[in-house]
PDB file of N, CA and C in Angstrom:
ATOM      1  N   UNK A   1     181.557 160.480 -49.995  1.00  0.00           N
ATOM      2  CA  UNK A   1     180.258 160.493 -50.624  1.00  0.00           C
ATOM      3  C   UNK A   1     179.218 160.101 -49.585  1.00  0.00           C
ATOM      4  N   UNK A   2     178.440 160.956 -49.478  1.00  0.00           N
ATOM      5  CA  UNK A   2     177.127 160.486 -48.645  1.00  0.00           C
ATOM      6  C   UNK A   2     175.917 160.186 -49.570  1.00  0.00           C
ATOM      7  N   UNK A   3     174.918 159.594 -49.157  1.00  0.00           N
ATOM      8  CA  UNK A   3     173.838 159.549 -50.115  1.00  0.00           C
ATOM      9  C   UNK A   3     172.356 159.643 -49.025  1.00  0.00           C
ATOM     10  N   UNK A   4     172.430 161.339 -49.642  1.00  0.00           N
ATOM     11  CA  UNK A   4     171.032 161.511 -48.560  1.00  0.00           C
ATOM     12  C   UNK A   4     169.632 161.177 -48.450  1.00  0.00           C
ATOM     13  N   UNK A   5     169.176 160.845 -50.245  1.00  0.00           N
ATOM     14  CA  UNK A   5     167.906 160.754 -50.860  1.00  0.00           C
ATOM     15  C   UNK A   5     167.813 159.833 -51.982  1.00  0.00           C
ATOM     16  N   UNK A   6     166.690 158.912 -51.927  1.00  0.00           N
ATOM     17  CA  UNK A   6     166.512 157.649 -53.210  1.00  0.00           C
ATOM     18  C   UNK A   6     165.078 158.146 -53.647  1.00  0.00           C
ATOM     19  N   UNK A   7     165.362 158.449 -55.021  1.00  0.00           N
ATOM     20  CA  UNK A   7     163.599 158.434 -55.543  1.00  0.00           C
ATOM     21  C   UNK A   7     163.644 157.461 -56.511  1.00  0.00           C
ATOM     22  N   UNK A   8     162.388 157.178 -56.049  1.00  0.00           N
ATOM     23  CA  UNK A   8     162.372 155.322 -56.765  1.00  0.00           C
ATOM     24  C   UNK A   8     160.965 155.289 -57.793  1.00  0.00           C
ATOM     25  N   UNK A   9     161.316 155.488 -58.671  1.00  0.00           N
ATOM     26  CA  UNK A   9     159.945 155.610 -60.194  1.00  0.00           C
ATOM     27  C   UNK A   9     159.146 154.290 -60.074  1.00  0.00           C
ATOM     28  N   UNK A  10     159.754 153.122 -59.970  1.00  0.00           N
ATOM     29  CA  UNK A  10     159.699 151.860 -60.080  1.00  0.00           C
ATOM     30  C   UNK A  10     160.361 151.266 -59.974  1.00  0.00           C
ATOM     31  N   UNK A  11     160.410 149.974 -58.650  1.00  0.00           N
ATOM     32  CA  UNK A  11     161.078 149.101 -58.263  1.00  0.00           C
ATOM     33  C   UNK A  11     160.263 148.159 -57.783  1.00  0.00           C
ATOM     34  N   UNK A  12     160.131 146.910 -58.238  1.00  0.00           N
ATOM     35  CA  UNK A  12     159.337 145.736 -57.364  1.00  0.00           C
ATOM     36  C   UNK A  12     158.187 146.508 -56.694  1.00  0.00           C
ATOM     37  N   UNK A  13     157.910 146.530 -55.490  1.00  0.00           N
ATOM     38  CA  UNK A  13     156.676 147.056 -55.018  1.00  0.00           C
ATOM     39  C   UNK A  13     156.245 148.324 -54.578  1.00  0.00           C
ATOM     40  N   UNK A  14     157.814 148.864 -54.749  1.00  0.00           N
ATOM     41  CA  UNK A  14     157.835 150.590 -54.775  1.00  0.00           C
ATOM     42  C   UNK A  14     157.114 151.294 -56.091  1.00  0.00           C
ATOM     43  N   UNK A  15     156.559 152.283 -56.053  1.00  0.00           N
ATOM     44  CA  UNK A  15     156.018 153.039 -56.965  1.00  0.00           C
ATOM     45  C   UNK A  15     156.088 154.444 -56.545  1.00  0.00           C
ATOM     46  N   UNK A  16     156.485 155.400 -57.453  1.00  0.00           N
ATOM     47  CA  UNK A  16     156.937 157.071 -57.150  1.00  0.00           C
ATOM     48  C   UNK A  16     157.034 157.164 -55.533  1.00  0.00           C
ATOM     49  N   UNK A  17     157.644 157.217 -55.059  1.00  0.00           N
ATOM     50  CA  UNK A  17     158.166 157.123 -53.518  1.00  0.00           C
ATOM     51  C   UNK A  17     159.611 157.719 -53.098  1.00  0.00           C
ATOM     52  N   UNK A  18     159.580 158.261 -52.285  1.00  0.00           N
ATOM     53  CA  UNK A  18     161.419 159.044 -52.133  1.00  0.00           C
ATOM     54  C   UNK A  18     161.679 157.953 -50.302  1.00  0.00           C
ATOM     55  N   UNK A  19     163.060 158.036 -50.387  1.00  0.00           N
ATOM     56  CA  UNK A  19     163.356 157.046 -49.260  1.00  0.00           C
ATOM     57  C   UNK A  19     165.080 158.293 -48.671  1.00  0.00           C
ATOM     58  N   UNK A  20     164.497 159.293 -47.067  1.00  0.00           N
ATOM     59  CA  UNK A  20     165.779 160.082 -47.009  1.00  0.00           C
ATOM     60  C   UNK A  20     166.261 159.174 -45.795  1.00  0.00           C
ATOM     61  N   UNK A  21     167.535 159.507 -46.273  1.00  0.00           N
ATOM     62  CA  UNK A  21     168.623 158.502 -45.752  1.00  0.00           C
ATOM     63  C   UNK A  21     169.670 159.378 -44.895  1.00  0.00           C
ATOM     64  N   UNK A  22     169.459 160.890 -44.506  1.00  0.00           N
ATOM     65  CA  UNK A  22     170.044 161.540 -43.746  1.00  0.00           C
ATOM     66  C   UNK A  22     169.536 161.867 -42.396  1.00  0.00           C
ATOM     67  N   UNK A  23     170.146 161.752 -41.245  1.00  0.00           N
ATOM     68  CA  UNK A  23     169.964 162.511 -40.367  1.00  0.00           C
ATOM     69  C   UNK A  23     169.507 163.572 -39.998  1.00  0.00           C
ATOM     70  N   UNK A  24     170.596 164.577 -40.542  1.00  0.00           N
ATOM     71  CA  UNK A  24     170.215 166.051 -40.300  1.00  0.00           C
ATOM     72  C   UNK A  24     169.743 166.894 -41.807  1.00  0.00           C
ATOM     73  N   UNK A  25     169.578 166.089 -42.841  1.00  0.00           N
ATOM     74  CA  UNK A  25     168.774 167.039 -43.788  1.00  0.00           C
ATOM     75  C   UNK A  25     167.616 165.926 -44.550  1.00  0.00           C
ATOM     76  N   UNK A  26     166.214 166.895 -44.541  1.00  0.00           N
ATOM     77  CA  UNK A  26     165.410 165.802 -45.367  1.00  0.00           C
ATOM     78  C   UNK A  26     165.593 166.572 -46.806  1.00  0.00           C
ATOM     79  N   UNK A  27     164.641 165.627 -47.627  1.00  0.00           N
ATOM     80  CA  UNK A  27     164.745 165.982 -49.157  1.00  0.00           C
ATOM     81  C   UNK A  27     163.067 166.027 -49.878  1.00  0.00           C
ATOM     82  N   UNK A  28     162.339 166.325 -50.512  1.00  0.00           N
ATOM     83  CA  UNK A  28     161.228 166.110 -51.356  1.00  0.00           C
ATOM     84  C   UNK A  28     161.927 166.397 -52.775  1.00  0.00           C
ATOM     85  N   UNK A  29     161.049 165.360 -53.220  1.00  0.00           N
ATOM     86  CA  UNK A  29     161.170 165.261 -55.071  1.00  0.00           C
ATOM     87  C   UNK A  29     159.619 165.528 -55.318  1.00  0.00           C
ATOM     88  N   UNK A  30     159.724 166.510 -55.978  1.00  0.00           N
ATOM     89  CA  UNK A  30     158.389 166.337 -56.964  1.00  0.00           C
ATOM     90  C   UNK A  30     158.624 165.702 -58.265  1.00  0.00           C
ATOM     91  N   UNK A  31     158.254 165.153 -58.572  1.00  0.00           N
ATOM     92  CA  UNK A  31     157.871 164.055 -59.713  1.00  0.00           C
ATOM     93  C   UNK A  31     157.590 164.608 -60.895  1.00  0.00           C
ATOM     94  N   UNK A  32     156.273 165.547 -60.724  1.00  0.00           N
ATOM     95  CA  UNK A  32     155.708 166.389 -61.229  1.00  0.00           C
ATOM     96  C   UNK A  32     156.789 167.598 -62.400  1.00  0.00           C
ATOM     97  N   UNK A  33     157.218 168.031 -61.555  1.00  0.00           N
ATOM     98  CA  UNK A  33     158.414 169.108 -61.630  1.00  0.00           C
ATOM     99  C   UNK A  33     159.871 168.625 -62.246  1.00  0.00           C
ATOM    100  N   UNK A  34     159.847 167.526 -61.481  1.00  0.00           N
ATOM    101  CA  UNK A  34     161.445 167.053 -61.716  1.00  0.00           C
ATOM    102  C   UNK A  34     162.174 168.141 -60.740  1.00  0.00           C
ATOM    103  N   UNK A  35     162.385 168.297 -59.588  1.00  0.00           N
ATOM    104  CA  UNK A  35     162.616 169.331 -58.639  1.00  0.00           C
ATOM    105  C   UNK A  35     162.719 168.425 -57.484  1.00  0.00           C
ATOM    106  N   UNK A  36     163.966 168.258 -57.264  1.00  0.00           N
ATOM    107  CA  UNK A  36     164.542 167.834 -55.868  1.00  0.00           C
ATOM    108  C   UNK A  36     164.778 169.074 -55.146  1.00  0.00           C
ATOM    109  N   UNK A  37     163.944 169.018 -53.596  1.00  0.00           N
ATOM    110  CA  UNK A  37     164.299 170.408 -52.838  1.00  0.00           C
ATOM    111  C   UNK A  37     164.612 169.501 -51.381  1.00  0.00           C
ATOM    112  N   UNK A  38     165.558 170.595 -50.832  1.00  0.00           N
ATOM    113  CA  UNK A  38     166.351 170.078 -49.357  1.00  0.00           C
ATOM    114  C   UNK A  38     165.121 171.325 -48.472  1.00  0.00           C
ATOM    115  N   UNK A  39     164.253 170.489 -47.220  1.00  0.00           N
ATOM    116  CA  UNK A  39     163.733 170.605 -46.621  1.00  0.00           C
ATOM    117  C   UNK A  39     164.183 171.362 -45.193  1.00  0.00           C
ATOM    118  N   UNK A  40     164.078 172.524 -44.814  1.00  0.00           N
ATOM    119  CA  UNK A  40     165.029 172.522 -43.589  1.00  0.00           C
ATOM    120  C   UNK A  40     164.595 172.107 -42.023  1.00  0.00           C
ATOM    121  N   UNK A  41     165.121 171.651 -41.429  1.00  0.00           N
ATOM    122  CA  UNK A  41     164.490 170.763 -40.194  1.00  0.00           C
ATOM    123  C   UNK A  41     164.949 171.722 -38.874  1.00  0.00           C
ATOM    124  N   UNK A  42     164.005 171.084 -38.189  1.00  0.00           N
ATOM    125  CA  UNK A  42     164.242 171.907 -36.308  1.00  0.00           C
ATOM    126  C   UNK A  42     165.647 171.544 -35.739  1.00  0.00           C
ATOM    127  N   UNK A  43     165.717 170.073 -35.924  1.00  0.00           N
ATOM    128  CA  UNK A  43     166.660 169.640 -35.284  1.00  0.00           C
ATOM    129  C   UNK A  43     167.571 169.242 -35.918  1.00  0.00           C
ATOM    130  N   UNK A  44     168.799 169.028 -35.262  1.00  0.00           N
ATOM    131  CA  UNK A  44     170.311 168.601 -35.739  1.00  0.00           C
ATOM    132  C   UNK A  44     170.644 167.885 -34.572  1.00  0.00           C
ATOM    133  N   UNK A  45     171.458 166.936 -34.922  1.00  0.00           N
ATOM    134  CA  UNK A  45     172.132 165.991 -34.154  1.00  0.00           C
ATOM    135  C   UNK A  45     173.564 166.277 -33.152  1.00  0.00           C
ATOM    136  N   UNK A  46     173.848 166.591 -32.447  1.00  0.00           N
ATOM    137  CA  UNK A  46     175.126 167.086 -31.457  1.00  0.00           C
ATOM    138  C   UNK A  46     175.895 166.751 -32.775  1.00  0.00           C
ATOM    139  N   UNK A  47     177.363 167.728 -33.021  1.00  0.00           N
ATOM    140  CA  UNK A  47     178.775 167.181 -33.263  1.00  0.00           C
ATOM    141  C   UNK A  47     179.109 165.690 -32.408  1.00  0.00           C
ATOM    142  N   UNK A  48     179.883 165.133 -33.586  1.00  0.00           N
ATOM    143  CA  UNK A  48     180.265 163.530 -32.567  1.00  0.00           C
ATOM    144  C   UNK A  48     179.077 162.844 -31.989  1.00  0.00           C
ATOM    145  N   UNK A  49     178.100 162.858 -33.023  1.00  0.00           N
ATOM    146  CA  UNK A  49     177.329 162.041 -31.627  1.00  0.00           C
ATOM    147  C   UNK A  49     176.893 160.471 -31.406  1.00  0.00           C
ATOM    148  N   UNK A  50     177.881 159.945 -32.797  1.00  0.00           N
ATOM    149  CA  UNK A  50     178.050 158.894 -32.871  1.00  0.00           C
ATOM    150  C   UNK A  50     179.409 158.385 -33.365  1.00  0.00           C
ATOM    151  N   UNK A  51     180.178 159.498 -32.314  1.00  0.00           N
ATOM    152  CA  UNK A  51     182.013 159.561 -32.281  1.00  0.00           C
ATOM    153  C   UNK A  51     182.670 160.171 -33.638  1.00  0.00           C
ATOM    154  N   UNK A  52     183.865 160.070 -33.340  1.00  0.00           N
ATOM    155  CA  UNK A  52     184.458 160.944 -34.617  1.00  0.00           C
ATOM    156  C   UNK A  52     184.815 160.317 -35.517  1.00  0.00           C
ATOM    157  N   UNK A  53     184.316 158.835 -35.948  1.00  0.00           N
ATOM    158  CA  UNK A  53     184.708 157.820 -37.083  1.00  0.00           C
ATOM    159  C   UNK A  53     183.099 158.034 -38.124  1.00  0.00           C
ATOM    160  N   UNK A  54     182.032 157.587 -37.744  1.00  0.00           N
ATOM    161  CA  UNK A  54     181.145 157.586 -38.060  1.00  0.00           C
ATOM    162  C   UNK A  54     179.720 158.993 -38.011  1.00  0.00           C
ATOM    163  N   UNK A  55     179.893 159.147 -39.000  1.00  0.00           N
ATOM    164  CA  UNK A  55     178.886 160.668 -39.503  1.00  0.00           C
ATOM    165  C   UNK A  55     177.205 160.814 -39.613  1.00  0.00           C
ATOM    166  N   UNK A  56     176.950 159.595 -39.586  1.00  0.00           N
ATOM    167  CA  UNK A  56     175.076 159.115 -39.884  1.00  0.00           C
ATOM    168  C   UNK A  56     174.606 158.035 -39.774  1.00  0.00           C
ATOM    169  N   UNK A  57     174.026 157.493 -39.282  1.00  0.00           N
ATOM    170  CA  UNK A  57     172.965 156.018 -39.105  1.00  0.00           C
ATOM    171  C   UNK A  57     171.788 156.667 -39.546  1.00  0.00           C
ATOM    172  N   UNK A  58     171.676 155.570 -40.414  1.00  0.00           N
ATOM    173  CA  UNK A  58     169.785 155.375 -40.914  1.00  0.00           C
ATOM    174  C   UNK A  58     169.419 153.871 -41.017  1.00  0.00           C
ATOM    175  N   UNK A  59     168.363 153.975 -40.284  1.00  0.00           N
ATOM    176  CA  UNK A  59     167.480 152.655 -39.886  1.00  0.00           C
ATOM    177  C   UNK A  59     166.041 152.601 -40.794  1.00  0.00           C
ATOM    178  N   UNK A  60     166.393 151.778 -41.077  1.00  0.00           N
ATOM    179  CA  UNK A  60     164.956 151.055 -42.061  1.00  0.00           C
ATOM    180  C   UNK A  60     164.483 150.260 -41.549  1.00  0.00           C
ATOM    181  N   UNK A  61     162.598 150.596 -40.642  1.00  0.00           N
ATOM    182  CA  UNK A  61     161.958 149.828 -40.248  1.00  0.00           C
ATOM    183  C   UNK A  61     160.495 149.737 -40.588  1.00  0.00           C
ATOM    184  N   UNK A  62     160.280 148.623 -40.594  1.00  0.00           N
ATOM    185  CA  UNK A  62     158.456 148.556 -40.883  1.00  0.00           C
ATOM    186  C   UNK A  62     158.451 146.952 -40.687  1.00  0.00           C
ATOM    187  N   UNK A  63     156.942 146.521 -40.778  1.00  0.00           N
ATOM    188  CA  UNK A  63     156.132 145.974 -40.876  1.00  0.00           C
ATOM    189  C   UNK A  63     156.727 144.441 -41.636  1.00  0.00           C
ATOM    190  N   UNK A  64     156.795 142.910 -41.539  1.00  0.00           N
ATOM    191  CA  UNK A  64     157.376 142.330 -42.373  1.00  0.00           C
ATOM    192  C   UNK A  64     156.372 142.132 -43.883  1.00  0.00           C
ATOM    193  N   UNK A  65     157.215 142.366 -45.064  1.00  0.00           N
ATOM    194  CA  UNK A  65     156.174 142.523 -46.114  1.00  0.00           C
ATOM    195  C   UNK A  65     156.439 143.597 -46.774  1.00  0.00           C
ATOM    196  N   UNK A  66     157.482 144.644 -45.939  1.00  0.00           N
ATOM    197  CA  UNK A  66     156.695 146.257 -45.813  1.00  0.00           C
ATOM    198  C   UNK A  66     157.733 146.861 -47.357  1.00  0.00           C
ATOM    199  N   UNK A  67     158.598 145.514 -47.271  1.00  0.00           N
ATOM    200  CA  UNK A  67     159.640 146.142 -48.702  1.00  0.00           C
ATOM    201  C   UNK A  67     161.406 146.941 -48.285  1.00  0.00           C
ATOM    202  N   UNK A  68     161.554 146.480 -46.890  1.00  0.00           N
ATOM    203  CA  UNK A  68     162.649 146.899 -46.192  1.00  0.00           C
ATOM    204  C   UNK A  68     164.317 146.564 -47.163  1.00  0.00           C
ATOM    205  N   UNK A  69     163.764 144.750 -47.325  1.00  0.00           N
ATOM    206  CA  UNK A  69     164.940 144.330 -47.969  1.00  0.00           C
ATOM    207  C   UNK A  69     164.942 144.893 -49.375  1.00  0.00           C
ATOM    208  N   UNK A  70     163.953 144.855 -50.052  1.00  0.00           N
ATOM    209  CA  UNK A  70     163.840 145.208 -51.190  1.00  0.00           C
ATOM    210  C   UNK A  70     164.667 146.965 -51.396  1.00  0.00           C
ATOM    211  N   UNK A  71     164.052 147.793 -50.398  1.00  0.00           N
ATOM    212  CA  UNK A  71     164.973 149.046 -50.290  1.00  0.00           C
ATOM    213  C   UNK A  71     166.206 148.384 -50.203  1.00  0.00           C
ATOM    214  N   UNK A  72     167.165 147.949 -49.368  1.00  0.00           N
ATOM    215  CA  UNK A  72     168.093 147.710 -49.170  1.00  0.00           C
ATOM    216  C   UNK A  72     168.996 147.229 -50.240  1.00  0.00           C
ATOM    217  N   UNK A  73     168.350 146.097 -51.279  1.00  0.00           N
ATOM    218  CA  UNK A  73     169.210 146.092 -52.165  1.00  0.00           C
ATOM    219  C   UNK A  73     169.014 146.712 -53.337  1.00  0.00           C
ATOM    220  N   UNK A  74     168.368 147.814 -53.693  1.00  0.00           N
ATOM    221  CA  UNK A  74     167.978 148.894 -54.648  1.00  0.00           C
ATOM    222  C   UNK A  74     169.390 149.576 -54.103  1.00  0.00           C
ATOM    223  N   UNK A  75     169.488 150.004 -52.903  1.00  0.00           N
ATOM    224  CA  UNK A  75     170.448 150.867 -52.504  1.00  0.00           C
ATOM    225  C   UNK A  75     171.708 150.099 -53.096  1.00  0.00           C
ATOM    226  N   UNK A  76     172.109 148.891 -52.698  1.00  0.00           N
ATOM    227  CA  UNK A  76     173.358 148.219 -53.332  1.00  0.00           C
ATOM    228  C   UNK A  76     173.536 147.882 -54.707  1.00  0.00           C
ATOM    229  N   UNK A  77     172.273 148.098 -55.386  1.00  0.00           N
ATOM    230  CA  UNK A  77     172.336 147.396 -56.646  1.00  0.00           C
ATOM    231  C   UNK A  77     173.027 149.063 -57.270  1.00  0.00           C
ATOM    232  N   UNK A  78     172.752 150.494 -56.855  1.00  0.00           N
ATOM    233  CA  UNK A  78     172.780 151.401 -57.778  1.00  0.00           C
ATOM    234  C   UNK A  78     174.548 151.764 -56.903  1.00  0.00           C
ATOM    235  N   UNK A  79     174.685 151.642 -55.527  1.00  0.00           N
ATOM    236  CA  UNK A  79     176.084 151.440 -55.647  1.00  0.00           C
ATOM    237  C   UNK A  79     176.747 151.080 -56.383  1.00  0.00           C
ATOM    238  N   UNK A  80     176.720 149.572 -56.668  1.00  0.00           N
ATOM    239  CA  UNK A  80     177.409 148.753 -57.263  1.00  0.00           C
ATOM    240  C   UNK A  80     177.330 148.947 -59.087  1.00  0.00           C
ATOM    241  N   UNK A  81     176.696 149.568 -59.386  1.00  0.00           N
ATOM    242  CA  UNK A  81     176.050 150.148 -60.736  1.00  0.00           C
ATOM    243  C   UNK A  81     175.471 149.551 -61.496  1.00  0.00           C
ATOM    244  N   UNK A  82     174.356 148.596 -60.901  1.00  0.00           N
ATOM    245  CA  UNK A  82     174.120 147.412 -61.831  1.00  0.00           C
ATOM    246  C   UNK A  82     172.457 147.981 -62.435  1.00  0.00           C
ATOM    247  N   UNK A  83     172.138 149.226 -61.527  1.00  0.00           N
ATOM    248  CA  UNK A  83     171.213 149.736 -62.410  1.00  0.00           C
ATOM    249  C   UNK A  83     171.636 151.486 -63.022  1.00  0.00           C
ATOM    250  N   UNK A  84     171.405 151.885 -64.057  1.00  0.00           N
ATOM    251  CA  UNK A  84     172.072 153.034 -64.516  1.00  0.00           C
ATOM    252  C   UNK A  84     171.132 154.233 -64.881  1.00  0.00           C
ATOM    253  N   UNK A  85     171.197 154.990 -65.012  1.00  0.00           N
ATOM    254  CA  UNK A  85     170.524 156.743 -65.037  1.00  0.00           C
ATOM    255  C   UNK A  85     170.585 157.015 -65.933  1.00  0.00           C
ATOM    256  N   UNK A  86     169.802 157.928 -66.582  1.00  0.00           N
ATOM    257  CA  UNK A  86     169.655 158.668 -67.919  1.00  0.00           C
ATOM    258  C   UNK A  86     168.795 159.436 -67.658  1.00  0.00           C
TER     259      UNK A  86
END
């Protein structure tokens, strides 16, 4: 399971906001629509290019304040399933 894209309606200081979490593919949500579309990009990353164990790094950076951790455990909380979909 990979998880390429977070759209976040409302969370703490997030408001309608998408957060892509892939390398080699981006994503847009329209809101509007309800229409998740895969974006196609220039670039791609070499085969192996962070060896043959590991498939993607994504780095979350900003500003302190900026809501980094707060992404971070949105991401673990819907792993872990402690928030649910409908």
């Amino acid at each position: 399971m990979k998880i390429c894209y977070v759209w976040i309606k409302e969370y703490r200081n997030f408001r309608n906001m998408g957060i892509n979490l892939s390398s080699n593919e981006k994503f847009k949500y329209d809101s509007d629509l309800n229409v998740l579309s895969k974006i196609d990009v220039n670039y791609k990353l070499p085969k192996d290019f962070f060896g043959n164990v590991i498939t993607d790094i994504t780095g979350i950076i900003g500003k302190n304040g900026a809501g980094k951790s707060n992404a971070i455990e949105l991401i673990c909380k819907i792993l872990k399933g402690f928030i649910y979909f409908f």
